[in-house]
N, C-alpha and C. Protein backbone atom coordinates (compact mmCIF):
# COMPACT_ATOMS: atom_id res chain seq x y z
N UNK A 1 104.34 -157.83 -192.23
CA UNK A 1 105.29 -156.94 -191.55
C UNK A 1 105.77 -157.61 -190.27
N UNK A 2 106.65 -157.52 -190.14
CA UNK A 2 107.89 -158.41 -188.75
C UNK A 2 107.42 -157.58 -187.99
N UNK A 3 106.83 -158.47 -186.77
CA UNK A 3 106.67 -157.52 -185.12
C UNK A 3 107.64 -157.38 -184.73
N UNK A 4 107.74 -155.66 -184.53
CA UNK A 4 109.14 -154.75 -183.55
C UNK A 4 109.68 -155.67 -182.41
N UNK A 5 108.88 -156.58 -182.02
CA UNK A 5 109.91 -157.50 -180.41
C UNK A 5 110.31 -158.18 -180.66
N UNK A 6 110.62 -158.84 -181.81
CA UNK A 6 111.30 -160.03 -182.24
C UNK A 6 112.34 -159.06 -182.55
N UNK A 7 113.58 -159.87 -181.89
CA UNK A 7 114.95 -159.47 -181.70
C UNK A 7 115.02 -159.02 -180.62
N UNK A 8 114.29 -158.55 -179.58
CA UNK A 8 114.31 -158.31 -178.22
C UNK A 8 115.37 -158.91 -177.66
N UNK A 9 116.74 -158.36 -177.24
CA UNK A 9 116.97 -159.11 -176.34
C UNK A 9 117.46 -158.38 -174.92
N UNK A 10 117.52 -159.39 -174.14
CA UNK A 10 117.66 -159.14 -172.66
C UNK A 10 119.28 -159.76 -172.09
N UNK A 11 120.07 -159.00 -171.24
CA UNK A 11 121.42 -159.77 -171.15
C UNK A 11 121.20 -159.51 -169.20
N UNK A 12 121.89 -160.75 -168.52
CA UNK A 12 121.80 -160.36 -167.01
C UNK A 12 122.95 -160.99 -166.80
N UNK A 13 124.13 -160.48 -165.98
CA UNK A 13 125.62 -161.16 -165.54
C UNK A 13 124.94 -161.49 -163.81
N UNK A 14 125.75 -162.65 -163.45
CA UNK A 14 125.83 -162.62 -162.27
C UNK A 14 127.36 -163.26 -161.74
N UNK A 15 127.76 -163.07 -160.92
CA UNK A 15 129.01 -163.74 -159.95
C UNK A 15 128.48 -165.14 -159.61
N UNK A 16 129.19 -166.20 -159.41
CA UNK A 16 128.25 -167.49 -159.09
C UNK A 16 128.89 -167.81 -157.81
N UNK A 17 128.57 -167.72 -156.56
CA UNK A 17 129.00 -167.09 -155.01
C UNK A 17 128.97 -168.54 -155.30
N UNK A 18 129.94 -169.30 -154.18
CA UNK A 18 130.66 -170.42 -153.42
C UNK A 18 129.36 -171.56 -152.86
N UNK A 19 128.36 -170.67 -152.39
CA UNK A 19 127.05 -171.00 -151.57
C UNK A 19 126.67 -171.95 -152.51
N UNK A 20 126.73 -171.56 -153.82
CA UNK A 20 126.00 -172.83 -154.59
C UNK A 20 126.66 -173.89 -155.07
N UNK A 21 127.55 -173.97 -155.00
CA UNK A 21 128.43 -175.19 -155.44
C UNK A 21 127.42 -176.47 -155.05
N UNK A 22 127.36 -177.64 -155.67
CA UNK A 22 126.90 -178.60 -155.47
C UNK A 22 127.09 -179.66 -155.80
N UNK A 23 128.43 -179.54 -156.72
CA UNK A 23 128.89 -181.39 -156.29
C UNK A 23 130.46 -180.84 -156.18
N UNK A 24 131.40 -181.95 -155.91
CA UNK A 24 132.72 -181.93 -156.15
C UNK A 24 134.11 -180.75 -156.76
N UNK A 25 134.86 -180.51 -156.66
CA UNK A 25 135.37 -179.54 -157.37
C UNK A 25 135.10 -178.55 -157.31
N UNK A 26 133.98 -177.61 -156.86
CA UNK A 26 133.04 -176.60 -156.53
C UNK A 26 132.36 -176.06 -157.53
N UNK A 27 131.64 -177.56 -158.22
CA UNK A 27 130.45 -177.86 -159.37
C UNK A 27 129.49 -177.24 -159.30
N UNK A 28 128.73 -176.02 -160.16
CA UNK A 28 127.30 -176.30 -159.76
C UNK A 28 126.37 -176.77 -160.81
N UNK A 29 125.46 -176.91 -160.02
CA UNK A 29 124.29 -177.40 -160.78
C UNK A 29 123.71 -176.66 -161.72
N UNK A 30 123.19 -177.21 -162.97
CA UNK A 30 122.78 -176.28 -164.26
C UNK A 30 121.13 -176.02 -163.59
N UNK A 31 120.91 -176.07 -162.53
CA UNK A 31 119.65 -175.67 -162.30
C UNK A 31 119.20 -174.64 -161.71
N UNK A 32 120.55 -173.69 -161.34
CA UNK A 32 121.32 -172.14 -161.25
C UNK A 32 121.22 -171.48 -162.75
N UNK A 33 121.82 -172.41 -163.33
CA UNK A 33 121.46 -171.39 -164.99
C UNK A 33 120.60 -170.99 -165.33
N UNK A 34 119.28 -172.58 -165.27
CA UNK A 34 118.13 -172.36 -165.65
C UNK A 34 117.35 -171.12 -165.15
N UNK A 35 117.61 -170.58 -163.70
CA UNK A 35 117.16 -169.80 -162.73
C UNK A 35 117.20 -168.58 -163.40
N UNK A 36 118.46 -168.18 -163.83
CA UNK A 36 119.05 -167.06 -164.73
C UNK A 36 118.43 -166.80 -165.53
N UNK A 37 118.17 -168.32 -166.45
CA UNK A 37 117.61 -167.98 -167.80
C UNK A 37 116.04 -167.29 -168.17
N UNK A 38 115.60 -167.77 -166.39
CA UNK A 38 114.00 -167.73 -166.34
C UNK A 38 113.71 -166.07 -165.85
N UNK A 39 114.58 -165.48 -165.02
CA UNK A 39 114.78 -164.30 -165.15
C UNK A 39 114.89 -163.44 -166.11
N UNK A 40 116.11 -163.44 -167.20
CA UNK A 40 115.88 -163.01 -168.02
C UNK A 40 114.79 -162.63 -169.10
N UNK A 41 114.32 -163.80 -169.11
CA UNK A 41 112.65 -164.34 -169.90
C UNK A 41 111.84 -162.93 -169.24
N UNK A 42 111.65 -163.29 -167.92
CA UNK A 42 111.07 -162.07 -167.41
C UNK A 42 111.12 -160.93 -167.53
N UNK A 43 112.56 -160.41 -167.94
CA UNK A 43 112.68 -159.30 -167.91
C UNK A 43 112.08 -158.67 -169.29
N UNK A 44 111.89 -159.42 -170.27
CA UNK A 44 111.58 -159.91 -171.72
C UNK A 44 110.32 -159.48 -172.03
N UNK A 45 109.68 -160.40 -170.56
CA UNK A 45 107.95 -160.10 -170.90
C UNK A 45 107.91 -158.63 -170.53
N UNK A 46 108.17 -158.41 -169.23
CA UNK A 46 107.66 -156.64 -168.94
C UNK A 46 108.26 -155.80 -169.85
N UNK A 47 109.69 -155.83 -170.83
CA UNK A 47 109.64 -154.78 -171.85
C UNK A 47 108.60 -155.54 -173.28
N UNK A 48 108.28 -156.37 -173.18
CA UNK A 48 107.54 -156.30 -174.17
C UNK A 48 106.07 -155.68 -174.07
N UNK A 49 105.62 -156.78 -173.01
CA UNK A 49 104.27 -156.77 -172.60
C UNK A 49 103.96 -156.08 -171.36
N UNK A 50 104.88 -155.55 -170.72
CA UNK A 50 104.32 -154.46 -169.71
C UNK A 50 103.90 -155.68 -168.69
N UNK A 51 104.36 -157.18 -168.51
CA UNK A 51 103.90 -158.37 -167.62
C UNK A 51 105.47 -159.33 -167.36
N UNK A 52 105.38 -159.93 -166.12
CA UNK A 52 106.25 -160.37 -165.91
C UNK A 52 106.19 -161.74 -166.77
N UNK A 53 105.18 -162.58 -167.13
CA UNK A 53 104.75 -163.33 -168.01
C UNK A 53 105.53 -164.68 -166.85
N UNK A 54 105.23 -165.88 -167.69
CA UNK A 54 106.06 -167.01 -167.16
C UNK A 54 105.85 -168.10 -168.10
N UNK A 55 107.46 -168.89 -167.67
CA UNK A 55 107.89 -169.45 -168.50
C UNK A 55 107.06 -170.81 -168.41
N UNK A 56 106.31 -171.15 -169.26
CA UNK A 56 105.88 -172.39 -169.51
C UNK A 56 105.88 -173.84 -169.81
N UNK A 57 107.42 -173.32 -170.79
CA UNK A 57 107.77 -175.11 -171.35
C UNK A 57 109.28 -174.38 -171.88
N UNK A 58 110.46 -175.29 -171.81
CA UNK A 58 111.50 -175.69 -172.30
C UNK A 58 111.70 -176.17 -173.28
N UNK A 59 111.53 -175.83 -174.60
CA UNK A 59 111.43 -176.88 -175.67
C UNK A 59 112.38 -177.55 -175.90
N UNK A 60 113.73 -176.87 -175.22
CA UNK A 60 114.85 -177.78 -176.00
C UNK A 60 115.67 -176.60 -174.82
N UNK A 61 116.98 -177.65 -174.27
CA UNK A 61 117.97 -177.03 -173.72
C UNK A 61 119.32 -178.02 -173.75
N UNK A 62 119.97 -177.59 -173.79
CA UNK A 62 121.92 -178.51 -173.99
C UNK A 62 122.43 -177.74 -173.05
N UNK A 63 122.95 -178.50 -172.08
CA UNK A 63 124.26 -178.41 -171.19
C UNK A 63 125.34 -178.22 -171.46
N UNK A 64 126.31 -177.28 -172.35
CA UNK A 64 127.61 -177.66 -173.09
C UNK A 64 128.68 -178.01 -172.53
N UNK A 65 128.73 -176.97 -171.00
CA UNK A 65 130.07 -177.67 -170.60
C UNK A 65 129.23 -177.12 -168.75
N UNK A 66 130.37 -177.38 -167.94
CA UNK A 66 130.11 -177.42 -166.22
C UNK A 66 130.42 -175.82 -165.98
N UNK A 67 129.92 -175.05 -165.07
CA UNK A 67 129.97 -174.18 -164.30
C UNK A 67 130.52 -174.15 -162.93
N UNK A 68 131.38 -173.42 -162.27
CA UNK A 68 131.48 -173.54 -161.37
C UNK A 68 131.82 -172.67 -160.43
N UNK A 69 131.61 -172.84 -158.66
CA UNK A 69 132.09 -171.11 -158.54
C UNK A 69 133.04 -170.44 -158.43
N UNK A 70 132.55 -169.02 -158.59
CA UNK A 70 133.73 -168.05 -159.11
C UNK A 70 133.50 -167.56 -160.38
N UNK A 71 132.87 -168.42 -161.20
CA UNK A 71 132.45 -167.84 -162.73
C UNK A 71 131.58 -166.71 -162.26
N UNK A 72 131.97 -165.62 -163.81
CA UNK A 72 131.12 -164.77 -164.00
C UNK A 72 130.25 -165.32 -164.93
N UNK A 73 128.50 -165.48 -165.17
CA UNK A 73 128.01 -165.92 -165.81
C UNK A 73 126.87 -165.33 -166.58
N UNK A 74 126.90 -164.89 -168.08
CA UNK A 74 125.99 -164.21 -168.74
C UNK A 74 125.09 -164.82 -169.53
N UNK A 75 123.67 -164.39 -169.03
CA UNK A 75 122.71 -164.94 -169.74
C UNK A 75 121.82 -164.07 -170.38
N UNK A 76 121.13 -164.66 -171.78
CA UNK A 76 120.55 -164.05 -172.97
C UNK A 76 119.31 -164.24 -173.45
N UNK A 77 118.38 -163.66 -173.61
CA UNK A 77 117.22 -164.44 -173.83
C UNK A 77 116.69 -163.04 -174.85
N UNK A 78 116.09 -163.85 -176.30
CA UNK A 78 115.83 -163.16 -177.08
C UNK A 78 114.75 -163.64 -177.75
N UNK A 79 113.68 -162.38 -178.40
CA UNK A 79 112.58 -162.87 -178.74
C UNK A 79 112.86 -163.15 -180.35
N UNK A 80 112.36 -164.61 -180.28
CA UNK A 80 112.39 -165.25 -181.90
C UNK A 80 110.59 -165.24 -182.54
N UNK A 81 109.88 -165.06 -181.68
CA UNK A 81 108.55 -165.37 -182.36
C UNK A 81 107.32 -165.05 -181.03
N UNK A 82 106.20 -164.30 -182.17
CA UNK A 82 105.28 -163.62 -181.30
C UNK A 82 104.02 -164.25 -181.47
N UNK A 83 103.48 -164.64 -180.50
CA UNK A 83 101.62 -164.84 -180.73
C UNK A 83 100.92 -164.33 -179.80
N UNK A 84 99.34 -164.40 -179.36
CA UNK A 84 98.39 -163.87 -179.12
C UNK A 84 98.94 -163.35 -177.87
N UNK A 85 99.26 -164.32 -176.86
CA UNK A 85 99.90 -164.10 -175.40
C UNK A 85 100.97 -164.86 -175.81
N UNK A 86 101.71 -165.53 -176.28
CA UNK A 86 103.19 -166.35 -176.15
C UNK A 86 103.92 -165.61 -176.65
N UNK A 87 105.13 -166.13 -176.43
CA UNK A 87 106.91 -165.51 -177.41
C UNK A 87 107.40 -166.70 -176.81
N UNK A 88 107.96 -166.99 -177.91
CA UNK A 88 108.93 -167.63 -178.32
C UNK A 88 110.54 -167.39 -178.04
N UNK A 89 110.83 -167.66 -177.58
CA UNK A 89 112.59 -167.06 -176.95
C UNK A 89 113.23 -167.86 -177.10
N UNK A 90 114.85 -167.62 -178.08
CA UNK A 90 115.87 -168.20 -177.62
C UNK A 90 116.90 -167.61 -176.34
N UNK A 91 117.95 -168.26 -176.09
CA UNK A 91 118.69 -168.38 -174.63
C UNK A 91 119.95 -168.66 -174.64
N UNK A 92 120.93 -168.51 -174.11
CA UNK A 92 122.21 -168.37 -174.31
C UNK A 92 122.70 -168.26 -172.58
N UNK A 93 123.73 -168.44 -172.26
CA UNK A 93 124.26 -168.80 -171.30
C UNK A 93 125.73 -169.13 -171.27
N UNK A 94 126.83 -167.96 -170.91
CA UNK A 94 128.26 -168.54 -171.40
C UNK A 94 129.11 -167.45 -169.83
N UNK A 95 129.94 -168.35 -169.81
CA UNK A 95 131.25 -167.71 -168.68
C UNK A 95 131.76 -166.88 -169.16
N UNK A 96 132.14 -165.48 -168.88
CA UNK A 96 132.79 -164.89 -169.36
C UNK A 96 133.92 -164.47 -168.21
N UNK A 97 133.78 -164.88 -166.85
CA UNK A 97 135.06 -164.75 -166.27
C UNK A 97 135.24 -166.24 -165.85
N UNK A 98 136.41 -166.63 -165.08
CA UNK A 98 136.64 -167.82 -164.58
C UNK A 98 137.94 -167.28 -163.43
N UNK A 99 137.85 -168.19 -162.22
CA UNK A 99 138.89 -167.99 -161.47
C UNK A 99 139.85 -168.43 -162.29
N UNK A 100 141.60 -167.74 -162.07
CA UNK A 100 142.38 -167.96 -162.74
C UNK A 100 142.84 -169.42 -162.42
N UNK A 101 142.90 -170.20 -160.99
CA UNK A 101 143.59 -171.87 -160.68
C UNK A 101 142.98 -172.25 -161.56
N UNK A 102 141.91 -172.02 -162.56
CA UNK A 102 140.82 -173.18 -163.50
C UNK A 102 141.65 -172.99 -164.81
N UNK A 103 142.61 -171.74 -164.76
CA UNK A 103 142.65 -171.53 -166.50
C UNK A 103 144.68 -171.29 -166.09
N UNK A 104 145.03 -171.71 -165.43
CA UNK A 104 146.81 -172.01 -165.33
C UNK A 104 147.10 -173.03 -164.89
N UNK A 105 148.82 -173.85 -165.49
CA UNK A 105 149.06 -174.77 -165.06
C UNK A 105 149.36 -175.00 -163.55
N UNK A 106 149.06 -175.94 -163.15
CA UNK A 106 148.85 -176.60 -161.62
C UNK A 106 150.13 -175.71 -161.17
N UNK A 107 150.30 -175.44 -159.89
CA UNK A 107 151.37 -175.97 -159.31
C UNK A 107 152.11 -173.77 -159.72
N UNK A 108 151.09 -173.21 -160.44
CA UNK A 108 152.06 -171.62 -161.06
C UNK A 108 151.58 -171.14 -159.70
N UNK A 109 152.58 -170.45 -159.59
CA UNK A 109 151.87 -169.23 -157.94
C UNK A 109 151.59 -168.21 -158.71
N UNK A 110 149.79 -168.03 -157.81
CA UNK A 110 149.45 -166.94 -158.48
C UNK A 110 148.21 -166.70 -156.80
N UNK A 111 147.70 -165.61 -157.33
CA UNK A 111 146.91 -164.96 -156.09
C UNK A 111 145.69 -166.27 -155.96
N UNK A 112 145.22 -166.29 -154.83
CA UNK A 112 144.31 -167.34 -154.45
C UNK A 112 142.67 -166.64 -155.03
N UNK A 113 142.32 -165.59 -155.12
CA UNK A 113 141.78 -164.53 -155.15
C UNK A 113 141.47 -164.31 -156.67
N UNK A 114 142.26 -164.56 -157.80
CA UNK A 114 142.85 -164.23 -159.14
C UNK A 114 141.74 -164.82 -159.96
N UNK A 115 141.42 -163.90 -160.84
CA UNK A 115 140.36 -163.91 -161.94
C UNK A 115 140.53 -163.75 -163.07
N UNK A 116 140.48 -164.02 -164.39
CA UNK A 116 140.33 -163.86 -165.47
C UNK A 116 139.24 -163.10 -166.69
N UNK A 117 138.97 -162.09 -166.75
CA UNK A 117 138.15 -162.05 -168.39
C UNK A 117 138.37 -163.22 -169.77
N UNK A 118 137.40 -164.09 -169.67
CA UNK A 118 137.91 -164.93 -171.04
C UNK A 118 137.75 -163.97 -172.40
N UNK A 119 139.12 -164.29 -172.82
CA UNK A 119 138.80 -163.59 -174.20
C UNK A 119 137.67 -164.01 -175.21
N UNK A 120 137.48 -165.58 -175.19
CA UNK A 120 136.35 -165.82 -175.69
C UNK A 120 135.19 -166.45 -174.83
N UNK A 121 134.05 -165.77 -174.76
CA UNK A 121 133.10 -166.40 -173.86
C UNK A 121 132.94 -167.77 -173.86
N UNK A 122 132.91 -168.51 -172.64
CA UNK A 122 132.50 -170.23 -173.16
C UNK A 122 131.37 -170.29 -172.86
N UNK A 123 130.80 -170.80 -173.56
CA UNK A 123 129.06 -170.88 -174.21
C UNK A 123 128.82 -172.14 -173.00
N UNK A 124 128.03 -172.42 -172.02
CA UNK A 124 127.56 -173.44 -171.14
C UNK A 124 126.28 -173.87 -171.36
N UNK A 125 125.31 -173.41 -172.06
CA UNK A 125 124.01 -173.94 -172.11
C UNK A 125 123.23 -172.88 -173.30
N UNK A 126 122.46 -173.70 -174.25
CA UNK A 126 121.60 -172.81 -174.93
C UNK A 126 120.40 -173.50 -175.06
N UNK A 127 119.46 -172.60 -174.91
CA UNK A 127 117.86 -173.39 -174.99
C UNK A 127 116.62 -172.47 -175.60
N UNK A 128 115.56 -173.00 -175.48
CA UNK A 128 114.32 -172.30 -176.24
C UNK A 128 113.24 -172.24 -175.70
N UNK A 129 112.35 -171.60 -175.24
CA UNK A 129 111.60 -171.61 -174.36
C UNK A 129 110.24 -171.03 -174.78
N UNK A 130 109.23 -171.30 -174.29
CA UNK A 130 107.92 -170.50 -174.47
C UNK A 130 107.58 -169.93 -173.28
N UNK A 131 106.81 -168.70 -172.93
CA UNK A 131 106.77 -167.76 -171.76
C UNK A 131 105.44 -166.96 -172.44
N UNK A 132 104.36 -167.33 -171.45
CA UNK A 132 102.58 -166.24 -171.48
C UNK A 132 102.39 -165.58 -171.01
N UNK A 133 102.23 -164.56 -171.45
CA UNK A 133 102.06 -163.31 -170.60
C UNK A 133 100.28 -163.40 -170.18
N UNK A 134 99.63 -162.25 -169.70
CA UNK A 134 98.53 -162.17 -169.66
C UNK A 134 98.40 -160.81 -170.86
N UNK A 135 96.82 -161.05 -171.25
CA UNK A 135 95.80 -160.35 -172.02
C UNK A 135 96.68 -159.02 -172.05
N UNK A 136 97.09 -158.24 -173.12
CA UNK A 136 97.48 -157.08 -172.87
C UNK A 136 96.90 -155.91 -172.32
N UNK A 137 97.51 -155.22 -172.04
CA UNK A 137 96.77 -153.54 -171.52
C UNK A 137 95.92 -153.27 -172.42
N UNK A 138 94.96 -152.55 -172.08
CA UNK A 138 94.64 -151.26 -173.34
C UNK A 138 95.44 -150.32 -173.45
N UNK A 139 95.97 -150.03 -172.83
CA UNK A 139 97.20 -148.87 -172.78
C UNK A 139 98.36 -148.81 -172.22
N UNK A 140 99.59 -149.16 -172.18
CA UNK A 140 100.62 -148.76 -171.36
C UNK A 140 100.90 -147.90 -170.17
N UNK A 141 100.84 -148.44 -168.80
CA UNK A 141 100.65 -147.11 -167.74
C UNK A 141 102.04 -146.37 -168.15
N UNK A 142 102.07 -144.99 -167.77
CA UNK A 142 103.20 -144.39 -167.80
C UNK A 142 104.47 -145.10 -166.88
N UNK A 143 105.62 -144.90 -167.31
CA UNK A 143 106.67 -145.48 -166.23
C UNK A 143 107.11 -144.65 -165.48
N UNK A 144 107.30 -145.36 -164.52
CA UNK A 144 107.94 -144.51 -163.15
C UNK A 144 108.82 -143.54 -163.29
N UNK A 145 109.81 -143.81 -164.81
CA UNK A 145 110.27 -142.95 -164.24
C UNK A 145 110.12 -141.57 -164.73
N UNK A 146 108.83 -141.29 -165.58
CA UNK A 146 107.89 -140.18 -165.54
C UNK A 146 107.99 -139.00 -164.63
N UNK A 147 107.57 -139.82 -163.59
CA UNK A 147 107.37 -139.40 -162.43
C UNK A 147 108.12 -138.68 -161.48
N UNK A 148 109.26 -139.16 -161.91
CA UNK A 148 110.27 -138.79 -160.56
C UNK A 148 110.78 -137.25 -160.93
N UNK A 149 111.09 -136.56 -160.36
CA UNK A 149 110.99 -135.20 -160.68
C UNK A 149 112.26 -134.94 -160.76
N UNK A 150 112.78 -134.00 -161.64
CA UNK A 150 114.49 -133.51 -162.21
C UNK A 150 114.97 -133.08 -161.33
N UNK A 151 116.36 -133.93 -160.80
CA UNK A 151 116.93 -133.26 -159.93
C UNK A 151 118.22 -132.63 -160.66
N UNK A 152 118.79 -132.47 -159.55
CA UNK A 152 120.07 -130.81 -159.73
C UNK A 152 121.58 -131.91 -160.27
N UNK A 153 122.27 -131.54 -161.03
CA UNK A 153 123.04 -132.52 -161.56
C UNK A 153 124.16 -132.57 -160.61
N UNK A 154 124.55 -133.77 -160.89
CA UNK A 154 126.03 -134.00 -159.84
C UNK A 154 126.96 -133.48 -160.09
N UNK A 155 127.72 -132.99 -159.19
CA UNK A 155 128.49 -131.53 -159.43
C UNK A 155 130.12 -132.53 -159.73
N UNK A 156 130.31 -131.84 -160.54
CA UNK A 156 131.91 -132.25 -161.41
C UNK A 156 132.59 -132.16 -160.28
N UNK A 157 133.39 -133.07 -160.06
CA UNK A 157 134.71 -132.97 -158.96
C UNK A 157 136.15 -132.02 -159.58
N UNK A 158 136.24 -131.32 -158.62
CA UNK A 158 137.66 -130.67 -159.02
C UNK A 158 138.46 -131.01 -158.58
N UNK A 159 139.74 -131.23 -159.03
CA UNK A 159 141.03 -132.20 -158.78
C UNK A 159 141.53 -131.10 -158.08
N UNK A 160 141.26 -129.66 -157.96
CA UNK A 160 142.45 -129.09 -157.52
C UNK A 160 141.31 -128.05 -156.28
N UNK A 161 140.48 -128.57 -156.14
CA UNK A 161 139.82 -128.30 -154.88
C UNK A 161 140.21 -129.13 -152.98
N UNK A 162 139.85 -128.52 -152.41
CA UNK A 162 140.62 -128.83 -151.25
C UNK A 162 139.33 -129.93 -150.61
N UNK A 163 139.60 -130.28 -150.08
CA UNK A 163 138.72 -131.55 -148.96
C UNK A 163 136.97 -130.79 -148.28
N UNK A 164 137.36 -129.94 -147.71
CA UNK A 164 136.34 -128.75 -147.59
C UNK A 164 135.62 -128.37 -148.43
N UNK A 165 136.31 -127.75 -149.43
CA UNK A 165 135.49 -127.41 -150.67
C UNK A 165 134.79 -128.53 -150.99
N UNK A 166 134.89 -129.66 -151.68
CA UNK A 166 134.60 -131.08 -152.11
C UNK A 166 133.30 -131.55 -151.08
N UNK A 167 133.31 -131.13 -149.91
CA UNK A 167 132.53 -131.87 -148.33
C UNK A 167 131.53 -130.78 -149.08
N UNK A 168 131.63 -129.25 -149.20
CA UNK A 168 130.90 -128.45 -149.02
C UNK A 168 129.88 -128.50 -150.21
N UNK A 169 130.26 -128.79 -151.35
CA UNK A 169 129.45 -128.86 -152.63
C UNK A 169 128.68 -130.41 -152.66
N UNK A 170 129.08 -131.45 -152.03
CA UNK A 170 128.53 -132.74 -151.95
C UNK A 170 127.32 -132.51 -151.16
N UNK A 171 127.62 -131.75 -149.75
CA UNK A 171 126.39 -131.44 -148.95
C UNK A 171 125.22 -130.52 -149.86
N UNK A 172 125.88 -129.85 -150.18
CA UNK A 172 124.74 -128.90 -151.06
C UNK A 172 123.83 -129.20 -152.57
N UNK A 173 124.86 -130.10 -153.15
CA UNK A 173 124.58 -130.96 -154.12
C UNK A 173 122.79 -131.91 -153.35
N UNK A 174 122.74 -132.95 -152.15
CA UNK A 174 122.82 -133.91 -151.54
C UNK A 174 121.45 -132.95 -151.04
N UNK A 175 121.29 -131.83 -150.36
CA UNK A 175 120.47 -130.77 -149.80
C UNK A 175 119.32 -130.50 -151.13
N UNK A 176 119.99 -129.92 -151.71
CA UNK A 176 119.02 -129.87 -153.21
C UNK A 176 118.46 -131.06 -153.49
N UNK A 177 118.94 -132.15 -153.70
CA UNK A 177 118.51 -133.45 -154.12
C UNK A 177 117.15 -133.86 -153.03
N UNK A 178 117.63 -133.90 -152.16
CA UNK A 178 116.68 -134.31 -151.07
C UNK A 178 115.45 -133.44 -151.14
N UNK A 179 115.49 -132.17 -151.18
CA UNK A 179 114.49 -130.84 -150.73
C UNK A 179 113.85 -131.56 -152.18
N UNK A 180 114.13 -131.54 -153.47
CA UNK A 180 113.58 -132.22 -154.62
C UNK A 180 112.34 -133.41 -154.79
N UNK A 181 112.92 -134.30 -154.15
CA UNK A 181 112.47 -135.53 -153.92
C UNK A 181 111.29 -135.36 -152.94
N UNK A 182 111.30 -134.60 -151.45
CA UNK A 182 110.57 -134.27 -150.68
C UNK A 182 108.99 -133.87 -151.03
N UNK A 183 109.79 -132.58 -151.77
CA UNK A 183 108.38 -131.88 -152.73
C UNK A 183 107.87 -132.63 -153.50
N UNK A 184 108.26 -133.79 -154.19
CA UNK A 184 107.16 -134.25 -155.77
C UNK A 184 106.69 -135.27 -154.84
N UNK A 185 107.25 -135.96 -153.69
CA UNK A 185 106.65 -137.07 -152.60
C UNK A 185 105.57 -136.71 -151.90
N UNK A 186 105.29 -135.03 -151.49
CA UNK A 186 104.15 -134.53 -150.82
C UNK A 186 103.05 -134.17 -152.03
N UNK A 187 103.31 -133.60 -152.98
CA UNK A 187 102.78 -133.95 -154.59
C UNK A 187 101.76 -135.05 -154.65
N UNK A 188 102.59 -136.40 -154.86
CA UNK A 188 102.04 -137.40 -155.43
C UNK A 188 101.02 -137.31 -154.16
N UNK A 189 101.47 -137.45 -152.84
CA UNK A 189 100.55 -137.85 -151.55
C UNK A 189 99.47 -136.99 -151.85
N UNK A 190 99.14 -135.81 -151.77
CA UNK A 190 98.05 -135.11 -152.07
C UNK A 190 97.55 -135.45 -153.10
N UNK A 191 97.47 -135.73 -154.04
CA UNK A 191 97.00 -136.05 -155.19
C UNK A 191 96.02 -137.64 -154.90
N UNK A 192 96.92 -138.51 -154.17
CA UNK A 192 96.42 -139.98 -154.37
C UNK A 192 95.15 -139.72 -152.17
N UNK A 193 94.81 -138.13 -152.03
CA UNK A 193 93.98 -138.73 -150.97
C UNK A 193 92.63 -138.35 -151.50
N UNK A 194 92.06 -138.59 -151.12
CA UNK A 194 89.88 -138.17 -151.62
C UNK A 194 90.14 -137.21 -151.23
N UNK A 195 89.26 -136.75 -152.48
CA UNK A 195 88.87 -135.37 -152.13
C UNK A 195 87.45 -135.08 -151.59
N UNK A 196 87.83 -134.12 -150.43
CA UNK A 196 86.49 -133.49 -150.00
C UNK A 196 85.30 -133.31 -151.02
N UNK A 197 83.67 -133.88 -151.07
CA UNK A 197 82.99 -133.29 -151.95
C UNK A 197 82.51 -131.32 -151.91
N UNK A 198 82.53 -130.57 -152.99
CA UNK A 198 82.51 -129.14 -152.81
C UNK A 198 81.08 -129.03 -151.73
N UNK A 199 80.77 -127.87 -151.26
CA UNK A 199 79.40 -128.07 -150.62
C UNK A 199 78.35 -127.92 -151.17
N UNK A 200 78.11 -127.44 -152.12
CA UNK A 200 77.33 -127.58 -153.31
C UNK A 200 76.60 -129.00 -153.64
N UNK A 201 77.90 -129.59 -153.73
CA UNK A 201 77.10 -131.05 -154.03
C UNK A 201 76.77 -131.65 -152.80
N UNK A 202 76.83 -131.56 -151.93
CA UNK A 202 75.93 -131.92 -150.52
C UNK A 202 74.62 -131.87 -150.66
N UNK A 203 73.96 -132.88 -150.40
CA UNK A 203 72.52 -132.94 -150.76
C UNK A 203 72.02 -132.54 -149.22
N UNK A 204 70.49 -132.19 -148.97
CA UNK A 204 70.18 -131.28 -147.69
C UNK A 204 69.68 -132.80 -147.02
């Protein structure tokens, strides 16, 4: 029977800010991708394994084409194969925006600012990786967000309400929310201090 985490996958976009450029042209280095890719991985292990795990070995990675900034850049990491503590992950890595001066002829006036959605993603790097988690749980702790206690829903905006009205339901909306949060925060606090022993169990 095929283990349920194989096919796992994980997707993370980022903007690739100016700061990293690192050679010529405003190049960066594929050692920004890798960064991405190792993240993702991570994010991989804690839905699998409830562990941030780490990446161990690279078995194989290709550079396909240059990155640079201004790209929007999406990375993929999916589980291909499970053992005791390892997975096996493939990885993916492709532009899916680009400043527009990279993708028009020289010399067109266009906004300095100007961006593109590529219609087809360009694929920049794919690789394979191994990533160990530690020894599993015996049990899964509950997740946080268990915990957090139901708040009051966000109140529908009315188009044909006045400025006042709108101020007045946001505050009250915002009042509830808070008074919410307050109470399950004094909750948990009582709960997580020692408790007094009864006097009973006081020995003389």
């Amino acid at each position: 029977m095929s283990d349920p985490r194989i096919g796992l996958t994980v997707t993370h976009s980022r903007y690739v800010g100016h700061n990293h450029t690192h050679y010529s042209g405003s190049q960066v280095d594929h050692s920004y991708t890798m960064s991405l890719l190792s993240d993702a991985a991570t994010e991989v292990c804690i839905r699998t394994d409830a562990d941030e795990g780490a990446v161990v070995a690279y078995n194989e990675i290709d550079f396909l084409a240059p990155i640079y900034a201004g790209d929007v850049l999406e990375v993929e990491a999916f589980v291909v194969g499970v053992g005791s503590t390892s997975r096996e992950l493939g990885m993916e890595a492709r532009v899916i925006c680009r400043e527009a001066n990279r993708l028009v002829e020289e010399h067109t006036k266009i906004a300095p600012t100007a961006s593109y959605v590529l219609e087809q993603p360009l694929v920049v790097a794919r690789a394979s990786a191994t990533v160990v988690v530690a020894d599993p749980l015996p049990e899964p702790p509950a997740p946080w967000g268990s915990q957090v206690p139901e708040l009051p829903d966000r109140p529908e905006r009315d188009a044909k309400a006045g400025l006042k009205d709108l101020q007045d339901t946001w505050l009250r909306w915002t009042k509830d929310t808070r008074e919410q949060i307050e109470k399950r925060a004094a909750e948990l606090r009582t709960r997580s201090q020692p408790q007094a022993p009864a006097q009973d169990d006081i020995e003389e």
